[in-house]
Protein backbone atom coordinates (compact mmCIF):
# COMPACT_ATOMS: atom_id res chain seq x y z
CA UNK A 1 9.56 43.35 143.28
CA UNK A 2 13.06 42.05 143.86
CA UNK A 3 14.05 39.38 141.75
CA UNK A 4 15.41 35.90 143.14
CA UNK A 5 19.20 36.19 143.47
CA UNK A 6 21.61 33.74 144.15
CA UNK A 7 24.34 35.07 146.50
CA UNK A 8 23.41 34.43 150.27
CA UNK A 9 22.11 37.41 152.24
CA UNK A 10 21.48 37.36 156.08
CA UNK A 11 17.65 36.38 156.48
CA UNK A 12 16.87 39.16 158.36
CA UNK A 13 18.19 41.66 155.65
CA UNK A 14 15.40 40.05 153.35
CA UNK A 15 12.75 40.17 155.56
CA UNK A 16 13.44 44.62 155.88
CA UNK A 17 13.96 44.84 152.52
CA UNK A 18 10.59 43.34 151.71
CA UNK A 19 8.93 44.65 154.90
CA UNK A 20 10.38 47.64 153.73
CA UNK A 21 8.95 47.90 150.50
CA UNK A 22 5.64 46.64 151.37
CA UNK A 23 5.10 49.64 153.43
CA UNK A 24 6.57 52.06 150.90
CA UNK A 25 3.88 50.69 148.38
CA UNK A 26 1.39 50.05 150.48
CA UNK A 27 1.77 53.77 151.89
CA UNK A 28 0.00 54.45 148.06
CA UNK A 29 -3.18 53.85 149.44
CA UNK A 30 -2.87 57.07 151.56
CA UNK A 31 -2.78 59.78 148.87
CA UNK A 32 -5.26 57.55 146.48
CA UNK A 33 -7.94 57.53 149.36
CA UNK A 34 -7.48 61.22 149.72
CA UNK A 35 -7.39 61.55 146.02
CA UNK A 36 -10.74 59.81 145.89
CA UNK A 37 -12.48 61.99 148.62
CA UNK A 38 -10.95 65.32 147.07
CA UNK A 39 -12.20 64.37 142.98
CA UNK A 40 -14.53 66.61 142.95
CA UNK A 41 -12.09 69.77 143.64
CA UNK A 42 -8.95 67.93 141.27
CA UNK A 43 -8.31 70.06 137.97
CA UNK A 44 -5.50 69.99 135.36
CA UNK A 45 -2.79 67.16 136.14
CA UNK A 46 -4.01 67.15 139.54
CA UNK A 47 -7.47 65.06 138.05
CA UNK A 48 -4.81 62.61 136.51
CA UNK A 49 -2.55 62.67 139.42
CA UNK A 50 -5.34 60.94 141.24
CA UNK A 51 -4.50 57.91 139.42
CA UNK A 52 -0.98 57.44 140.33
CA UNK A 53 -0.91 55.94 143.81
CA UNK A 54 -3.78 53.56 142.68
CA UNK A 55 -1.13 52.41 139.86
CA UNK A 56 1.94 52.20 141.92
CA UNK A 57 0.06 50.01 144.46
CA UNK A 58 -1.80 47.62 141.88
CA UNK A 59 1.15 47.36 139.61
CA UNK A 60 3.16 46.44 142.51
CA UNK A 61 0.46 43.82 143.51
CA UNK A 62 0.78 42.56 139.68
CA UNK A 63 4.75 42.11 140.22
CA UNK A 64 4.20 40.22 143.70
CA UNK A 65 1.93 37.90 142.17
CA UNK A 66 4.61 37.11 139.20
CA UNK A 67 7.06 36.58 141.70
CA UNK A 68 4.91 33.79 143.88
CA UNK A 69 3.15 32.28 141.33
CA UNK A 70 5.72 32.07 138.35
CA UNK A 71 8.81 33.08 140.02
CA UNK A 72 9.34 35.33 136.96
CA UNK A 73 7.79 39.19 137.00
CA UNK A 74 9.99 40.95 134.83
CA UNK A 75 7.32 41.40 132.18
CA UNK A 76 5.55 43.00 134.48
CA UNK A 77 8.46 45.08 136.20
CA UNK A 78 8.69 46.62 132.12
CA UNK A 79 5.17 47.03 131.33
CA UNK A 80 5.28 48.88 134.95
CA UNK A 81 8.19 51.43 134.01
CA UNK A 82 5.84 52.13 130.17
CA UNK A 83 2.37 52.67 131.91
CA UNK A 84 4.21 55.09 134.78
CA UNK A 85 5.98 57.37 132.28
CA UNK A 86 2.43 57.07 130.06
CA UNK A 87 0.76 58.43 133.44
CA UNK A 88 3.52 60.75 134.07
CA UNK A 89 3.35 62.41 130.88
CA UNK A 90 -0.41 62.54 130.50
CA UNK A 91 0.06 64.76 134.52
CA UNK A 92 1.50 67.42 132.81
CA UNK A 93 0.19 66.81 129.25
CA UNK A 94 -3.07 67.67 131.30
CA UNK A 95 -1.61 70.51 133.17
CA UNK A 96 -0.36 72.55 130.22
CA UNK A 97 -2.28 75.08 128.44
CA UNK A 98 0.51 75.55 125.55
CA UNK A 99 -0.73 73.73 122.48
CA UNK A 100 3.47 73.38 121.34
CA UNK A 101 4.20 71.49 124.68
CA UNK A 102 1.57 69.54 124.11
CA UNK A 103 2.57 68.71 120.79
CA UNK A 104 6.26 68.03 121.78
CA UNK A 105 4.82 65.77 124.80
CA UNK A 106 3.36 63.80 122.19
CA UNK A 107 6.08 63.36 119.61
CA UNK A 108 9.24 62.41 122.94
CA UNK A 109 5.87 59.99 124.10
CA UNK A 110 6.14 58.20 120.20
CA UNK A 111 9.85 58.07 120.59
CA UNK A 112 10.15 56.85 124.15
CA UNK A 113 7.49 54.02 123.18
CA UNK A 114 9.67 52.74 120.40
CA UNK A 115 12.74 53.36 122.43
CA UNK A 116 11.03 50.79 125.06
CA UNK A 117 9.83 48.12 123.23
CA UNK A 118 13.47 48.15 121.04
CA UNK A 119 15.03 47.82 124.59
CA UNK A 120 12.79 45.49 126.39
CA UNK A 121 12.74 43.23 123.01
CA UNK A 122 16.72 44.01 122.18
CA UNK A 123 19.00 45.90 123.99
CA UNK A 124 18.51 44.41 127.89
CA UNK A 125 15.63 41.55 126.93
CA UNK A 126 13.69 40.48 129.48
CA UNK A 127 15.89 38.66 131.78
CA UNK A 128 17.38 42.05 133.02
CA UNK A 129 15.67 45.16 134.45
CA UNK A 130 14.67 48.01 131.86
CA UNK A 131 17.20 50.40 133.21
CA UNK A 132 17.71 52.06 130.06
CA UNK A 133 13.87 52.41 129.55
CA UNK A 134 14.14 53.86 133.37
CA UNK A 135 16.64 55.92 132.73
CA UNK A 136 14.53 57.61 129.64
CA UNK A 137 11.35 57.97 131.87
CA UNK A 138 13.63 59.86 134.58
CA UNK A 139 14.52 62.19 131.42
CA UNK A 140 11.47 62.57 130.23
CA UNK A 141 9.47 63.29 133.52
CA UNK A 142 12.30 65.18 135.17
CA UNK A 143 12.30 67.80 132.15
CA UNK A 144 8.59 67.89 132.13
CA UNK A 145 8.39 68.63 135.95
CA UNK A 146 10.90 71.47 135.66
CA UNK A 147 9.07 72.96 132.68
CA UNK A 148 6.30 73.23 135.20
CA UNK A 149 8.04 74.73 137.46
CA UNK A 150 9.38 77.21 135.33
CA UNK A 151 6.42 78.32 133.66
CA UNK A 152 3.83 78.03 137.02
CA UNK A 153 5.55 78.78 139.49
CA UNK A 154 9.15 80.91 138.48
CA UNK A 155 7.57 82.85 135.80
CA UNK A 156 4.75 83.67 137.82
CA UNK A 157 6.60 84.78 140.66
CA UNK A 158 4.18 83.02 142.83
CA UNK A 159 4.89 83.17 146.70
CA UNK A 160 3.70 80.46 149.27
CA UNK A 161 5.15 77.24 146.66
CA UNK A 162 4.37 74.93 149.45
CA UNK A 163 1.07 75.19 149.60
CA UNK A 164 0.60 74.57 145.83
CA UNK A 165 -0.43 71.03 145.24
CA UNK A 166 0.99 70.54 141.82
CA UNK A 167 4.12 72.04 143.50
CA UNK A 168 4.12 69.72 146.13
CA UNK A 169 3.36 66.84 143.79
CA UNK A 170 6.41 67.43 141.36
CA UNK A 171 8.98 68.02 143.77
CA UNK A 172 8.25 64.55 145.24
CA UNK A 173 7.73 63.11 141.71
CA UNK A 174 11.41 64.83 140.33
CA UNK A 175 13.00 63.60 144.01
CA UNK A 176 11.48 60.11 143.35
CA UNK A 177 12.76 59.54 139.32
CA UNK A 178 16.17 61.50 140.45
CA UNK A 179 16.73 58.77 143.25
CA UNK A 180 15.93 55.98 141.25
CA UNK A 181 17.40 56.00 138.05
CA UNK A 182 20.79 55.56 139.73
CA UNK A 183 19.05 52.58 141.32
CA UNK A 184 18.09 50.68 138.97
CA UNK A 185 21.22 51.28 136.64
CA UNK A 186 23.58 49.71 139.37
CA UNK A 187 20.86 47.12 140.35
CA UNK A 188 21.68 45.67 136.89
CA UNK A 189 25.15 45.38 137.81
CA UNK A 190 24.93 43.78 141.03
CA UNK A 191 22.27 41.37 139.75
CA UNK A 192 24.86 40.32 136.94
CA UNK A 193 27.35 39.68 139.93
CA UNK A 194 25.08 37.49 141.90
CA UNK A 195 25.49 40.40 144.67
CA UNK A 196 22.32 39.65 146.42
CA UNK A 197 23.18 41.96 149.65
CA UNK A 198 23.68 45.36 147.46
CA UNK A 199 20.80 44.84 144.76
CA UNK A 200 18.52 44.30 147.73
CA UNK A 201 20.37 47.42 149.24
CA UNK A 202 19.37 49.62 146.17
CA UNK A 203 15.62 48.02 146.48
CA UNK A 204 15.80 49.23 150.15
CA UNK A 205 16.85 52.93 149.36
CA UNK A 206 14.15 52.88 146.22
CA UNK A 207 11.69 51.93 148.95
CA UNK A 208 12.85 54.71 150.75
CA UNK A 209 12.02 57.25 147.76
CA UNK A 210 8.95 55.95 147.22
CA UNK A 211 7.82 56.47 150.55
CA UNK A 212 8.85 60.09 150.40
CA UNK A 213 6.56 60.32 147.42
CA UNK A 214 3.69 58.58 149.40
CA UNK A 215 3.78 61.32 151.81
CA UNK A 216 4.10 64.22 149.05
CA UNK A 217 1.55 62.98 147.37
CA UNK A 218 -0.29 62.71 150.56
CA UNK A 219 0.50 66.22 151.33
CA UNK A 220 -0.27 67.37 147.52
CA UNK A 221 -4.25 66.09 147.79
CA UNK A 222 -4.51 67.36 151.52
CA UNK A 223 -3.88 71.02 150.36
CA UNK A 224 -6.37 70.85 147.70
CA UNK A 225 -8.98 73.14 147.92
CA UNK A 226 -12.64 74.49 146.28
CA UNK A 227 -11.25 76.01 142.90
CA UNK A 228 -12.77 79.53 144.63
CA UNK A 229 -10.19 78.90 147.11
CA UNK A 230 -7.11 77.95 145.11
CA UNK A 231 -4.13 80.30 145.13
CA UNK A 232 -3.96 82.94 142.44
């Protein structure tokens, strides 16, 4: 998804940065094809979770095609960051039972849509990156994954954590956002230098993330199981 910069990088630096992140995103289609085989057994956020690697991968398709065909894809790069904190949201909006989180899920969802189109529109346009948008998805999803955590697995004193799926699936999504809201902020900066080398550098390391996710996610859908045989 990286943007054409004009400060000269080695060739070969551009060739494993995108190498790099076609494999991260392309890795996707791992968890979404065991997803797909496991629907039938996927309940609470884990039904909507199914989703996710499908988007990743297709959005990311959507941004490559920008790129080639218009040499522009930031549209798409914003629209990306909305529909991912949209799918993020509706995980746990799914996965909650409490009718109040749902409620406040809801109200910080209004908000954050406002908040996006004010800064895509305004406050960075759409020459730039949506950082700030980014950074408000990383809040959003990062305090929504730790709610989880609190109330299904701390609260619950529940032993074995790794073999949760929803578990599994949040500490790679909470890794992921952590990683790469510092990304993209500095991105911004190095793209408004003309410092080709280190944006590309930050798109290497988010590539990295995102790959870690692939094979959480991967690992999330593996250990689901019959509902008869889920943990207690």
């Amino acid at each position: 998804m990286l943007l054409q910069i004009l400060q000269q990088t080695p060739d070969w630096f551009r060739t494993l940065c995108d190498g790099v992140e076609v494999i991260a995103y392309t890795s996707m289609l791992v968890p979404a094809t065991l997803a797909f085989y496991r629907k039938g057994d996927l309940h609470g956020g884990m039904r909507t979770m199914a989703y996710l690697p499908a988007y990743l991968f297709g959005m990311f398709l959507l941004a490559r095609a920008g790129a080639y065909f218009f040499r522009y894809n930031l549209p798409i790069l914003h629209l990306s960051t909305i529909g991912e904190t949209l799918l993020y949201s509706k995980i746990y909006y799914d996965e909650f039972t409490d009718t109040h989180i749902k409620q406040r899920i809801k109200a910080v969802l209004l908000f954050f849509a406002a908040f996006s189109i004010i800064d895509s529109l305004w406050l960075e346009g759409l020459q730039r990156i949506n950082s700030y948008t980014n950074l408000a998805e990383s809040t959003i999803v990062i305090s929504l994954g730790l709610v989880f955590l609190d109330k299904n697995v701390i609260q619950k004193e529940r032993t074995h954590i790794h073999l949760i799926p929803m578990f599994v699936a949040t500490a790679g999504i909470i890794i992921y956002l952590s990683g790469t809201v510092l990304l993209y902020l500095t991105t911004n900066y190095y793209i408004t230098l003309n410092d080709e080398y280190n944006a590309r550098l930050m798109y290497l390391l988010g590539s990295a993330l995102l790959l870690l996710l692939a094979m959480l996610l991967s690992r999330a859908f593996w250990l689901v199981r019959p509902a008869k045989a889920q943990l207690l």
